[in-house]
N, C-alpha and C. Protein backbone atom coordinates (compact mmCIF):
# COMPACT_ATOMS: atom_id res chain seq x y z
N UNK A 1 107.59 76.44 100.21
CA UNK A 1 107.20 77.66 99.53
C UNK A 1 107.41 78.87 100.44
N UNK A 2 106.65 78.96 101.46
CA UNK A 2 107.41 79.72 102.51
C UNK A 2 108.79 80.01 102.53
N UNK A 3 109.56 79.43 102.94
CA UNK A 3 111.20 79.31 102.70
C UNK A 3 111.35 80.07 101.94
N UNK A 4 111.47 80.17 100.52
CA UNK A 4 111.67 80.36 99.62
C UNK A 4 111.09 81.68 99.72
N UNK A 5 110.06 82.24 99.91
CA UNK A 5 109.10 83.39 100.14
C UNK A 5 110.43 84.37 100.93
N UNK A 6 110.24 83.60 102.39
CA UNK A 6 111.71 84.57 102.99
C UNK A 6 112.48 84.50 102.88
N UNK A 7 113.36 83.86 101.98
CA UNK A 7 114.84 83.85 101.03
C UNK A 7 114.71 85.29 100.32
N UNK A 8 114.05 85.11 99.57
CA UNK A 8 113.37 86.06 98.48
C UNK A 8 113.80 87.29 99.49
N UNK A 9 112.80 87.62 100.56
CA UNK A 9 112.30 88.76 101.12
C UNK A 9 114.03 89.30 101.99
N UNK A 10 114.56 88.51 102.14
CA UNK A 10 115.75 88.81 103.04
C UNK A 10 116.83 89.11 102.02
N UNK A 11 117.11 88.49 100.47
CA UNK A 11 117.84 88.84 99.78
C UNK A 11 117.56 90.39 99.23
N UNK A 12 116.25 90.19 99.26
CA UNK A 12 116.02 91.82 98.42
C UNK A 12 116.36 92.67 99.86
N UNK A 13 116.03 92.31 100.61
CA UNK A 13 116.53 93.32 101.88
C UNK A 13 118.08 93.73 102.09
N UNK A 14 118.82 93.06 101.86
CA UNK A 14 120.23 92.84 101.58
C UNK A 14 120.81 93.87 100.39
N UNK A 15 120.01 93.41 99.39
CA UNK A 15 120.40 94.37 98.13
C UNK A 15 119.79 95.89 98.65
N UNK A 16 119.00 96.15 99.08
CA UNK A 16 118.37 96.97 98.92
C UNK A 16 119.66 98.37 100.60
N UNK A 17 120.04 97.14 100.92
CA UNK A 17 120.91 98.24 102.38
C UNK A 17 121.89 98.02 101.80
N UNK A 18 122.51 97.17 100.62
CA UNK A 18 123.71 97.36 99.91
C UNK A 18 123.74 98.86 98.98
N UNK A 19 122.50 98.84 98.73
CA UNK A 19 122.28 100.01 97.77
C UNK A 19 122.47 101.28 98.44
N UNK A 20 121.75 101.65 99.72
CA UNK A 20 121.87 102.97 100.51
C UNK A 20 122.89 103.15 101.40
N UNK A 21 123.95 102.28 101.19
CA UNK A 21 125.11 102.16 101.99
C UNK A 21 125.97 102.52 101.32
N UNK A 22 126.26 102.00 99.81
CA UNK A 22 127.23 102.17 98.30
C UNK A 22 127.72 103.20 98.41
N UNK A 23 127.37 104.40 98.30
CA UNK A 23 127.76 105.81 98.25
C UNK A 23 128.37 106.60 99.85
N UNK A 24 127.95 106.14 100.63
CA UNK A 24 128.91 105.99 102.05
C UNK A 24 130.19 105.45 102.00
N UNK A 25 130.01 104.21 101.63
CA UNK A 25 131.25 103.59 101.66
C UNK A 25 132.53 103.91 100.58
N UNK A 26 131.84 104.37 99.41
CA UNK A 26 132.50 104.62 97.74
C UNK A 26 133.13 106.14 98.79
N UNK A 27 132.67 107.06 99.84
CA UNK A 27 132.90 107.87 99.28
C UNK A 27 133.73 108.53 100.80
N UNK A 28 134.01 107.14 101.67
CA UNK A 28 134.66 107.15 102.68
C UNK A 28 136.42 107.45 102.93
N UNK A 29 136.54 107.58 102.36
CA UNK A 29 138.31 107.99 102.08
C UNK A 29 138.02 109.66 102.01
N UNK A 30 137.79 110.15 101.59
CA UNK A 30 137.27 111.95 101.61
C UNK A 30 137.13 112.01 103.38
N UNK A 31 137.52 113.50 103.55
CA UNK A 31 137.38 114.08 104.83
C UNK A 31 135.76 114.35 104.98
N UNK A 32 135.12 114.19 106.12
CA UNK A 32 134.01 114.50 107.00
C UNK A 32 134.38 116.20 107.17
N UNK A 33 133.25 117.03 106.60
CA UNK A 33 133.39 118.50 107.13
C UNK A 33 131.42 118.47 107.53
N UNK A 34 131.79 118.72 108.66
CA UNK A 34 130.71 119.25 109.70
C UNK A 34 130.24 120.53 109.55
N UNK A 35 128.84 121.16 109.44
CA UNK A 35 128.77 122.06 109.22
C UNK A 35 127.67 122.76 110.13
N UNK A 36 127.21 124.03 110.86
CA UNK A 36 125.99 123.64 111.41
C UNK A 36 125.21 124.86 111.15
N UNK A 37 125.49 125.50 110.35
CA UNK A 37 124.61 126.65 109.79
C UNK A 37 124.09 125.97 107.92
N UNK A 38 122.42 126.10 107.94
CA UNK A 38 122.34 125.91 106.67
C UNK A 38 122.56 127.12 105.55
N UNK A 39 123.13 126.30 104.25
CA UNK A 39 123.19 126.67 103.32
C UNK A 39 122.45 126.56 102.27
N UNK A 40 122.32 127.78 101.24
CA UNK A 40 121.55 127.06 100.70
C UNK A 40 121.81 126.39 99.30
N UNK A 41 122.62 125.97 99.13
CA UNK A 41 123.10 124.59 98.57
C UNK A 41 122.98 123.48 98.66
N UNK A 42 122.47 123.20 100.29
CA UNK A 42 121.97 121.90 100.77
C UNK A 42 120.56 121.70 99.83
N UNK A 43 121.00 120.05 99.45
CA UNK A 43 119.60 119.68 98.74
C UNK A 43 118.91 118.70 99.52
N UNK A 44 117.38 118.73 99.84
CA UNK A 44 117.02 117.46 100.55
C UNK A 44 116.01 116.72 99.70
N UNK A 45 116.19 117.04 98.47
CA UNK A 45 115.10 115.92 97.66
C UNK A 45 115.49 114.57 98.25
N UNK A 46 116.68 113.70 97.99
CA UNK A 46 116.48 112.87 98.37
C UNK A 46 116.31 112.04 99.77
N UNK A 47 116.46 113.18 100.76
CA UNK A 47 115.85 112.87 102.15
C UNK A 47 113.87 112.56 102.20
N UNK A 48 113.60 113.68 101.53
CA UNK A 48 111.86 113.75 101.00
C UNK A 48 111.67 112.49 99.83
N UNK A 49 112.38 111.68 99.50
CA UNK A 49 111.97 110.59 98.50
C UNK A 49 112.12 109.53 99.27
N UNK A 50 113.07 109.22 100.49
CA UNK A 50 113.42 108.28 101.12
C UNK A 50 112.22 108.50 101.90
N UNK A 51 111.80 109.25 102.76
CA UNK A 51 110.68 109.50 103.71
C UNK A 51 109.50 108.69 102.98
N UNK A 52 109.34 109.50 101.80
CA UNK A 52 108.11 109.29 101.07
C UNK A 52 107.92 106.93 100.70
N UNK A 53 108.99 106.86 99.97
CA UNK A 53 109.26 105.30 100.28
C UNK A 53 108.84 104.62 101.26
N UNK A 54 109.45 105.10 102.06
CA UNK A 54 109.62 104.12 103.74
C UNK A 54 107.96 104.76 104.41
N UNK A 55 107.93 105.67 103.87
CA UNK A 55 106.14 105.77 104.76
C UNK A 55 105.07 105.33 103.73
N UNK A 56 104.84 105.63 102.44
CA UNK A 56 104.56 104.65 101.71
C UNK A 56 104.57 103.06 101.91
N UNK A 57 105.10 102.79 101.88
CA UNK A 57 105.67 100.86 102.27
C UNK A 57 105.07 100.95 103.61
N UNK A 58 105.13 101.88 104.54
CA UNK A 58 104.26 101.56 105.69
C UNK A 58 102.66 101.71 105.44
N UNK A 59 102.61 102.50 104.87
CA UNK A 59 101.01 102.59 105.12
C UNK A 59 100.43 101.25 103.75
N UNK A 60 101.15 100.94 102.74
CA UNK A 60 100.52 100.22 101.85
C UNK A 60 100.47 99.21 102.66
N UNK A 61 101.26 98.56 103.88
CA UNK A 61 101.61 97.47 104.52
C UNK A 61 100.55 97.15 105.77
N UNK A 62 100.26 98.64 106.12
CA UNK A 62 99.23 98.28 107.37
C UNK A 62 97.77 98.38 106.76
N UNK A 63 97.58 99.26 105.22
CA UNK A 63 96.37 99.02 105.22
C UNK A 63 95.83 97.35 104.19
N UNK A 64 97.06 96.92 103.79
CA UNK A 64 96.79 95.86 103.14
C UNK A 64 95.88 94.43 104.42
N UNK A 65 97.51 94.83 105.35
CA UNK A 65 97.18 93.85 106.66
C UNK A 65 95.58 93.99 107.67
N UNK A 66 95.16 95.11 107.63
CA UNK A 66 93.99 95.87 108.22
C UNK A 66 92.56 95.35 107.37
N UNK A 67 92.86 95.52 105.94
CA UNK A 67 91.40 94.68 104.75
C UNK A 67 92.00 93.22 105.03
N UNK A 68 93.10 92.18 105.38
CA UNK A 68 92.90 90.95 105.15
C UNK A 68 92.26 90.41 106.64
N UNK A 69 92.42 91.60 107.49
CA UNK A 69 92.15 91.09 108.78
C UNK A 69 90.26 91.50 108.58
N UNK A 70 90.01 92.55 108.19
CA UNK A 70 88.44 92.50 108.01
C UNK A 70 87.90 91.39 107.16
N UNK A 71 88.72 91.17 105.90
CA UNK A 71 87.74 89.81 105.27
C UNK A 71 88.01 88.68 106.25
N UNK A 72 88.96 88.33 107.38
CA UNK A 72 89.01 87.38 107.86
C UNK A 72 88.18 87.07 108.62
N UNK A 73 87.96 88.30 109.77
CA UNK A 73 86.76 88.21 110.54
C UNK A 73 85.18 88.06 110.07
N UNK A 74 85.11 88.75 108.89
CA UNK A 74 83.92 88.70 107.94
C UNK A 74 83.66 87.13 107.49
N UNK A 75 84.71 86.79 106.52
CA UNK A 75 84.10 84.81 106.89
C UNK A 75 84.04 84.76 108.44
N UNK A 76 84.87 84.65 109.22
CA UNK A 76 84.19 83.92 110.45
C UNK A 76 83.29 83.93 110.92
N UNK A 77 82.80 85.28 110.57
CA UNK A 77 81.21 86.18 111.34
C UNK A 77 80.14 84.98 110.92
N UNK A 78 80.55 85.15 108.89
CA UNK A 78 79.54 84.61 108.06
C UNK A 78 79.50 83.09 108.35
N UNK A 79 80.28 82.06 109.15
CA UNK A 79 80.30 80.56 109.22
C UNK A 79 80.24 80.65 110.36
N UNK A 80 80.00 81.88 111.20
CA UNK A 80 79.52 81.50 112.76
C UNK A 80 77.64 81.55 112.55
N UNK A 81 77.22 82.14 111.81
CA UNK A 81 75.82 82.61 111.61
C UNK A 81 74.98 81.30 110.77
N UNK A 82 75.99 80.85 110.17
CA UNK A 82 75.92 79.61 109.11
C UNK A 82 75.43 78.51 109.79
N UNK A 83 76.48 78.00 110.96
CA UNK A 83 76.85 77.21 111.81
C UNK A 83 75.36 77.21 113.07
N UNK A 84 75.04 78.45 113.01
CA UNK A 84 73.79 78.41 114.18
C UNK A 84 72.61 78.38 113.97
């Protein structure tokens, strides 16, 4: 079951850098123009949606891991007190 758990987790990881790569690669034959004054044409919504994702997924990830680690210690507390 495990196995299978990180099959899962590594395929969607795969799809998922296939996905933010697609449009790099689709769009690699076109010339690179460098630019270093902004314009304002530049759009960064989707820089601010990617941020928002990837820090999202972090914080849902550490505070999920942070409550399983308090109920964990919480039984132990409660079957050390049990136990004496």
């Amino acid at each position: 079951m495990k196995r299978m758990k990180c099959l899962l987790i590594f395929i969607i990881g795969i799809y998922m850098c296939t996905l933010l790569t697609a449009p790099a690669i689709a769009s690699a034959h076109e010339p690179l123009i460098f630019t270093t004054k902004n314009t304002p044409s530049m759009n960064m919504t989707p820089f601010y949606w990617m941020v928002g994702i990837v820090g999202g997924s972090i914080a849902i990830t550490l505070s999920y891991v942070g409550w399983r680690k308090y109920r964990a210690e919480k039984n132990r507390q409660s079957e050390d007190d049990s136990n004496n």
